[in-house]
PDB file of N, CA and C in Angstrom:
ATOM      1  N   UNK A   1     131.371  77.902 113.680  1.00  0.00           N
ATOM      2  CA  UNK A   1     130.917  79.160 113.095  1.00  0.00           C
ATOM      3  C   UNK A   1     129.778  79.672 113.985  1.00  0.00           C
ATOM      4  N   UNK A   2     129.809  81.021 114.779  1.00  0.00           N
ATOM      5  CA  UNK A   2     128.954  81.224 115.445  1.00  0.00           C
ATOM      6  C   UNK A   2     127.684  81.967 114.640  1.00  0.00           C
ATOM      7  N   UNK A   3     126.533  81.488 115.425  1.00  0.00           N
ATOM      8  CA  UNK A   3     124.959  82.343 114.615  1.00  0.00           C
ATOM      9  C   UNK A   3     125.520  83.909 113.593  1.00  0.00           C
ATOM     10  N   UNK A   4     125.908  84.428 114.348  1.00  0.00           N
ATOM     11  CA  UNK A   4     126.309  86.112 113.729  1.00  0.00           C
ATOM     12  C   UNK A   4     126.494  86.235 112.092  1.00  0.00           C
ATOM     13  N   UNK A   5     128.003  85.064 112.242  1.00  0.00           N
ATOM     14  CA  UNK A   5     128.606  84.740 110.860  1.00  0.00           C
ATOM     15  C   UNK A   5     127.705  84.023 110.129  1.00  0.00           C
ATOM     16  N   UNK A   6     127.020  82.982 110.528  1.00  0.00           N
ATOM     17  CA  UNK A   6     125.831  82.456 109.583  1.00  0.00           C
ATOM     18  C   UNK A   6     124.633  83.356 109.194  1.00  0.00           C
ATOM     19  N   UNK A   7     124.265  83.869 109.909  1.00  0.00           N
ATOM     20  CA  UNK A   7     123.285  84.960 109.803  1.00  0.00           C
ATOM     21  C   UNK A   7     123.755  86.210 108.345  1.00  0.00           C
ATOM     22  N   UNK A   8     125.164  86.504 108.779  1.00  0.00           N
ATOM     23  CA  UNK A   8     125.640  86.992 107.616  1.00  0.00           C
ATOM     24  C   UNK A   8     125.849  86.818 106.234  1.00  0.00           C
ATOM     25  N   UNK A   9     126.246  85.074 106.620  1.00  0.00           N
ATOM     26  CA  UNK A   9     126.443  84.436 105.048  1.00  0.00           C
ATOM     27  C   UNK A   9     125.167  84.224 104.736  1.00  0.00           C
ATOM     28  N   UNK A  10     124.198  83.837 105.022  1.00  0.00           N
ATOM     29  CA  UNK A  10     122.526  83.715 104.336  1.00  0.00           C
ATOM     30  C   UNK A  10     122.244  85.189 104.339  1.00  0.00           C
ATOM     31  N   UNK A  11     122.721  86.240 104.368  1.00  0.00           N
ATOM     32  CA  UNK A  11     122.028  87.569 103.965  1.00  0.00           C
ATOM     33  C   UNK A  11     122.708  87.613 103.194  1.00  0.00           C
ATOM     34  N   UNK A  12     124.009  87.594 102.528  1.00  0.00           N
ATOM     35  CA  UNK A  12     124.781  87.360 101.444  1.00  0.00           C
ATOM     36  C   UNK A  12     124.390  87.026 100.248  1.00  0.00           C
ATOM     37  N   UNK A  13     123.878  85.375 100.505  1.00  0.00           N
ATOM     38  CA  UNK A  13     123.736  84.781  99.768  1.00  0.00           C
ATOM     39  C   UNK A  13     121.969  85.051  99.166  1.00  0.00           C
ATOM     40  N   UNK A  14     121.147  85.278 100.224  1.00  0.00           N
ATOM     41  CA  UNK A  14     119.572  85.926 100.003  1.00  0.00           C
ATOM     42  C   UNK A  14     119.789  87.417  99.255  1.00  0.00           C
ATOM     43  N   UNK A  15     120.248  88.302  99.098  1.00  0.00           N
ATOM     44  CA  UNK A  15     120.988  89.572  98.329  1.00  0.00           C
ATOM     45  C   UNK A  15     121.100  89.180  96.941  1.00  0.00           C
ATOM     46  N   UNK A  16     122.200  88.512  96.759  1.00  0.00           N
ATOM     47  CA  UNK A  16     123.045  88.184  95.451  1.00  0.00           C
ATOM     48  C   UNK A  16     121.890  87.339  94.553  1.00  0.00           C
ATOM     49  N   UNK A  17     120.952  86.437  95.438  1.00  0.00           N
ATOM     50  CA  UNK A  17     120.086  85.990  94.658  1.00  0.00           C
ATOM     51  C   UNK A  17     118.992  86.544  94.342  1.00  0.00           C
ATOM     52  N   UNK A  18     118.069  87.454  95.293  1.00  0.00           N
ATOM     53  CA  UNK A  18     117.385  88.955  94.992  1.00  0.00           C
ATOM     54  C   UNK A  18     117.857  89.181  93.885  1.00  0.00           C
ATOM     55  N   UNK A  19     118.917  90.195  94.144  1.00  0.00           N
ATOM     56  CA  UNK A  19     119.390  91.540  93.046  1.00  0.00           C
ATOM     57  C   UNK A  19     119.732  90.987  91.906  1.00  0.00           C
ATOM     58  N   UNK A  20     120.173  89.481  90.995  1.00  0.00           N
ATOM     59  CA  UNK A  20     120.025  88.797  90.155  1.00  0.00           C
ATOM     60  C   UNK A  20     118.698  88.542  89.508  1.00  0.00           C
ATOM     61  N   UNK A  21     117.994  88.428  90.585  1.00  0.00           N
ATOM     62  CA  UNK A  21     116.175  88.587  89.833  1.00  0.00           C
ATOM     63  C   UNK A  21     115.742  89.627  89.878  1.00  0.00           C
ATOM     64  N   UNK A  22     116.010  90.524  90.771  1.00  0.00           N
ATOM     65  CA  UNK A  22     115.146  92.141  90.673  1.00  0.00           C
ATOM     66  C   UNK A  22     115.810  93.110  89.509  1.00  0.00           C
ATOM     67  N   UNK A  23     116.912  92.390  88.733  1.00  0.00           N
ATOM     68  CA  UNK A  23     117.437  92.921  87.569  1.00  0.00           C
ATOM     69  C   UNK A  23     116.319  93.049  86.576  1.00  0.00           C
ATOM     70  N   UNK A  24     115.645  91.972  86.240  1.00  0.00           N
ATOM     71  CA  UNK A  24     115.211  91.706  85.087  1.00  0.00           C
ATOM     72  C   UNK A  24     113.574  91.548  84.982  1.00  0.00           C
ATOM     73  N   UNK A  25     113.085  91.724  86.246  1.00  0.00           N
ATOM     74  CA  UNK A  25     111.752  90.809  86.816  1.00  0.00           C
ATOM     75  C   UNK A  25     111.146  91.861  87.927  1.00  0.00           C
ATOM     76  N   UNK A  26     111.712  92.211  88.953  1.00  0.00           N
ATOM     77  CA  UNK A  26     110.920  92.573  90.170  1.00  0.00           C
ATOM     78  C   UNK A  26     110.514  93.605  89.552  1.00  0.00           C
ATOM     79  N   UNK A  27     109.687  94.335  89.709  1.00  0.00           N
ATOM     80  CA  UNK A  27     108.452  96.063  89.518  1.00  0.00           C
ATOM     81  C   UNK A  27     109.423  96.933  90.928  1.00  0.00           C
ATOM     82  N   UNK A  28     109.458  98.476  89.822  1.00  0.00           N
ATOM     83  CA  UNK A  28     110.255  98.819  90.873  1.00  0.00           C
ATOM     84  C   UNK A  28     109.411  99.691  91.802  1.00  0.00           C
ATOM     85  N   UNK A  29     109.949 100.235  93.011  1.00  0.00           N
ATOM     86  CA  UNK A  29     109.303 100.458  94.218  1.00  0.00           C
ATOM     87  C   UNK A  29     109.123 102.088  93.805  1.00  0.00           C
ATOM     88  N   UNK A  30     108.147 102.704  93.760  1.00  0.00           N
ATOM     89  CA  UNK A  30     107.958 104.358  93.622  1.00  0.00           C
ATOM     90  C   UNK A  30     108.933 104.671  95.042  1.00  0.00           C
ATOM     91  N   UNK A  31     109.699 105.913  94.398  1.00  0.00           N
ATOM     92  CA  UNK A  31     110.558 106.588  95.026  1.00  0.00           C
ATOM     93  C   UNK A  31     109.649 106.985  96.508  1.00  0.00           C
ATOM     94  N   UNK A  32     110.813 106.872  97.216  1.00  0.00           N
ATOM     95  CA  UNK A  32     110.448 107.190  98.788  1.00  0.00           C
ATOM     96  C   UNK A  32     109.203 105.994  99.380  1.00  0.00           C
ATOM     97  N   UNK A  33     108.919 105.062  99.023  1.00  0.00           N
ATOM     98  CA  UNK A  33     107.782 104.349  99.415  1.00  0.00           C
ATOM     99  C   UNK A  33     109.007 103.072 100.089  1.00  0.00           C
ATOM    100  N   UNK A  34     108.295 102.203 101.182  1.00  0.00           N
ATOM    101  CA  UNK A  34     108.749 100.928 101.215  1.00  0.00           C
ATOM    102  C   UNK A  34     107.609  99.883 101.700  1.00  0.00           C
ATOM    103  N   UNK A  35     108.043  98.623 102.020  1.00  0.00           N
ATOM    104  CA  UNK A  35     107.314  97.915 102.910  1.00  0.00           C
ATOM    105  C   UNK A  35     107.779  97.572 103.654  1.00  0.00           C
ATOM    106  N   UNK A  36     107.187  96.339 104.472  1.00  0.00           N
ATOM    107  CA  UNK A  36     107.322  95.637 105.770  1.00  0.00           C
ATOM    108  C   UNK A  36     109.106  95.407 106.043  1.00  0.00           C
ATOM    109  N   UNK A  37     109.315  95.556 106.433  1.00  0.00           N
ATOM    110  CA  UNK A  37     111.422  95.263 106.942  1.00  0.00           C
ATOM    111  C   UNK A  37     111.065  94.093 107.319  1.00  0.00           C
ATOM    112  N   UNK A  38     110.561  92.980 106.343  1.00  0.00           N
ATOM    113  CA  UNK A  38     110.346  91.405 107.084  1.00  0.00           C
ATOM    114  C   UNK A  38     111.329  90.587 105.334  1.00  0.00           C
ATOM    115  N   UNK A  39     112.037  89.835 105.941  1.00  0.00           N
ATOM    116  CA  UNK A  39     112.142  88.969 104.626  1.00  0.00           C
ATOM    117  C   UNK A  39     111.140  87.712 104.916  1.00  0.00           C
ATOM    118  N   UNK A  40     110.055  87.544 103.854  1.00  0.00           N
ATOM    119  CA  UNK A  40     109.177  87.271 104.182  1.00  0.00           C
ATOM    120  C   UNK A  40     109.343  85.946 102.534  1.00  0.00           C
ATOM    121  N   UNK A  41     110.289  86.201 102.151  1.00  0.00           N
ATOM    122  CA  UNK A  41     110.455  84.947 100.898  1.00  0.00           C
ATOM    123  C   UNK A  41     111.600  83.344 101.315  1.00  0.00           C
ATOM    124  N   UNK A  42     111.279  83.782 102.864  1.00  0.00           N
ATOM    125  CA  UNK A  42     112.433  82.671 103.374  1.00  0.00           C
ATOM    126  C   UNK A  42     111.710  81.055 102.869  1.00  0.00           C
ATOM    127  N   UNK A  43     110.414  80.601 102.960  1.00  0.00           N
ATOM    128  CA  UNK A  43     109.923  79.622 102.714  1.00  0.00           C
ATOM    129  C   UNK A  43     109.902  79.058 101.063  1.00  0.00           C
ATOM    130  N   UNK A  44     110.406  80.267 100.273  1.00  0.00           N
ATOM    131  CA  UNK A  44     109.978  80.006  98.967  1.00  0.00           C
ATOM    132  C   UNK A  44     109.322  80.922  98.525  1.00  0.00           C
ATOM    133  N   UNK A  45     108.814  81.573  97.374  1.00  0.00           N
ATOM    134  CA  UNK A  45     107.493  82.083  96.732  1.00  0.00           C
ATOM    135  C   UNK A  45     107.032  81.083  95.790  1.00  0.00           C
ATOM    136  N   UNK A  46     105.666  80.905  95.773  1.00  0.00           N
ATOM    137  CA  UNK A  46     104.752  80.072  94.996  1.00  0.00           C
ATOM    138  C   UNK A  46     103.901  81.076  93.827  1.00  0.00           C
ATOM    139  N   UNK A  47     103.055  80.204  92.856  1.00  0.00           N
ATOM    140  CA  UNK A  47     101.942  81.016  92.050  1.00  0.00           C
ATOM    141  C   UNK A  47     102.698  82.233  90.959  1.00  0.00           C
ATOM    142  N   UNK A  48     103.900  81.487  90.546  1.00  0.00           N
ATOM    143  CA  UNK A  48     104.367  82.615  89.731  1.00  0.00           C
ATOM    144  C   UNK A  48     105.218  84.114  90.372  1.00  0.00           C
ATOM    145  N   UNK A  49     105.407  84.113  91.392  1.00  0.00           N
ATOM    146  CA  UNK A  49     105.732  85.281  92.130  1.00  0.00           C
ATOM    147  C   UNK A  49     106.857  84.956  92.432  1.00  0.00           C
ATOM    148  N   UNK A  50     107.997  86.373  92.748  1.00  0.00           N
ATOM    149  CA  UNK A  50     109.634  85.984  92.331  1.00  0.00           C
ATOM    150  C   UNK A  50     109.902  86.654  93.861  1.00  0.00           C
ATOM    151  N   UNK A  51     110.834  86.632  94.262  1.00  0.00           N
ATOM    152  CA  UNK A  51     111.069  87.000  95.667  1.00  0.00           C
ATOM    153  C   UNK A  51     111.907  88.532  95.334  1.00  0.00           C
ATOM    154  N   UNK A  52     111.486  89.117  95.549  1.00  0.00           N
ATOM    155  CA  UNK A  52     111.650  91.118  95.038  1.00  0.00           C
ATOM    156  C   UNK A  52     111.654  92.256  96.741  1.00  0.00           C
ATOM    157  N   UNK A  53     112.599  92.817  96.457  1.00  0.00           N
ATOM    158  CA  UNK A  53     112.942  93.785  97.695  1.00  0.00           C
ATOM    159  C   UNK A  53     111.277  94.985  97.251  1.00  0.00           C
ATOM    160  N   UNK A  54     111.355  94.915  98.316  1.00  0.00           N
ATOM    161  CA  UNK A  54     109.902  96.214  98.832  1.00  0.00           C
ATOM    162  C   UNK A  54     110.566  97.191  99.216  1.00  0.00           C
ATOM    163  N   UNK A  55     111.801  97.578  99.005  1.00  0.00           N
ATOM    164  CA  UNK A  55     112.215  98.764  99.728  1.00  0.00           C
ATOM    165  C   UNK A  55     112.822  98.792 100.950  1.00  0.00           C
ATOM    166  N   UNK A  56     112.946  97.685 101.857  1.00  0.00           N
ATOM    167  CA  UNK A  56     112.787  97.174 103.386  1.00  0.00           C
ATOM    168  C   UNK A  56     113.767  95.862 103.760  1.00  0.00           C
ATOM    169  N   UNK A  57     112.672  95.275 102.988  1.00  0.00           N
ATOM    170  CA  UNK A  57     112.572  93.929 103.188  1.00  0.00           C
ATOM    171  C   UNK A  57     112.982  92.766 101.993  1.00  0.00           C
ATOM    172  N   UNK A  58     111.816  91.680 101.674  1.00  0.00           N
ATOM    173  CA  UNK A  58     111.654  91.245 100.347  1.00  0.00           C
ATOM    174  C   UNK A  58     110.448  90.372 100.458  1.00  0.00           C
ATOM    175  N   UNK A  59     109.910  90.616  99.553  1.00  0.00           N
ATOM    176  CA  UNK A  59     108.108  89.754 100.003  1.00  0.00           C
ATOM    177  C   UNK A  59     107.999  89.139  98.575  1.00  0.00           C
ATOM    178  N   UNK A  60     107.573  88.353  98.573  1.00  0.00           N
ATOM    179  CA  UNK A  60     106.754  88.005  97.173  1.00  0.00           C
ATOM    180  C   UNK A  60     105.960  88.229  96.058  1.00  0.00           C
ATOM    181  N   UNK A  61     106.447  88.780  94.691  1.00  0.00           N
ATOM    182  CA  UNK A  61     105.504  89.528  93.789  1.00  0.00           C
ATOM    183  C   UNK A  61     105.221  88.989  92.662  1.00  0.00           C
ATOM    184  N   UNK A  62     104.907  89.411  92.098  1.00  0.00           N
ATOM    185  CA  UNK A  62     104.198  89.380  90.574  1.00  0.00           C
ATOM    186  C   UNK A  62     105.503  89.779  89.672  1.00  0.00           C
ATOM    187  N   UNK A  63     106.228  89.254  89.133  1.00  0.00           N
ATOM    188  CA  UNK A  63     107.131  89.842  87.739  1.00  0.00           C
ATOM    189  C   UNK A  63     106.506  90.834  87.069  1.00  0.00           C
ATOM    190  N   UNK A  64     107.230  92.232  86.744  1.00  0.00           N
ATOM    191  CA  UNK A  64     106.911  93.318  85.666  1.00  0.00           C
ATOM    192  C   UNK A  64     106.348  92.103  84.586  1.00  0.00           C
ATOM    193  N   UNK A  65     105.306  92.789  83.802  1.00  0.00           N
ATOM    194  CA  UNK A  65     104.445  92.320  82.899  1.00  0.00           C
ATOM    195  C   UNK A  65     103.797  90.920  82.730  1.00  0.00           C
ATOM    196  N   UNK A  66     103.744  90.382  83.970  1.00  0.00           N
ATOM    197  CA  UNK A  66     102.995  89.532  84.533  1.00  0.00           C
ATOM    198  C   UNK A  66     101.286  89.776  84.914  1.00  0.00           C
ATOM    199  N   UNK A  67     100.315  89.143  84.266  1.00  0.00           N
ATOM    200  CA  UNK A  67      99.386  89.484  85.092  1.00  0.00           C
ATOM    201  C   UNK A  67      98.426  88.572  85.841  1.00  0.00           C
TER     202      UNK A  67
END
């Protein structure tokens, strides 16, 4: 299996597991705004924080009504 196709199936599989949590959990992004184009939740998120698209990317946040 060359890099390309793997590269593909872990964006697949990083997506499906996102958009399963940003259903119910992630805070949504004010229209027209984004962040960094980094997936930046590859190590994990720690401290309560769920791995949530910025518009871009996906960084690490705080759950809606979390404080």
């Amino acid at each position: 299996m060359g890099l390309g196709t793997r590269c593909m199936i872990f964006a697949a599989v990083l997506l499906v597991a996102v958009s399963t949590t940003a259903q119910t959990q992630c805070p949504n992004m004010p229209p027209g705004t984004f962040g960094p184009c980094v997936e930046a939740c590859g190590s994990g998120c720690t401290d309560g924080t769920i791995c949530c698209s910025n518009g871009c990317g996906h960084e690490c946040m705080r759950p809606v009504g979390e404080d």
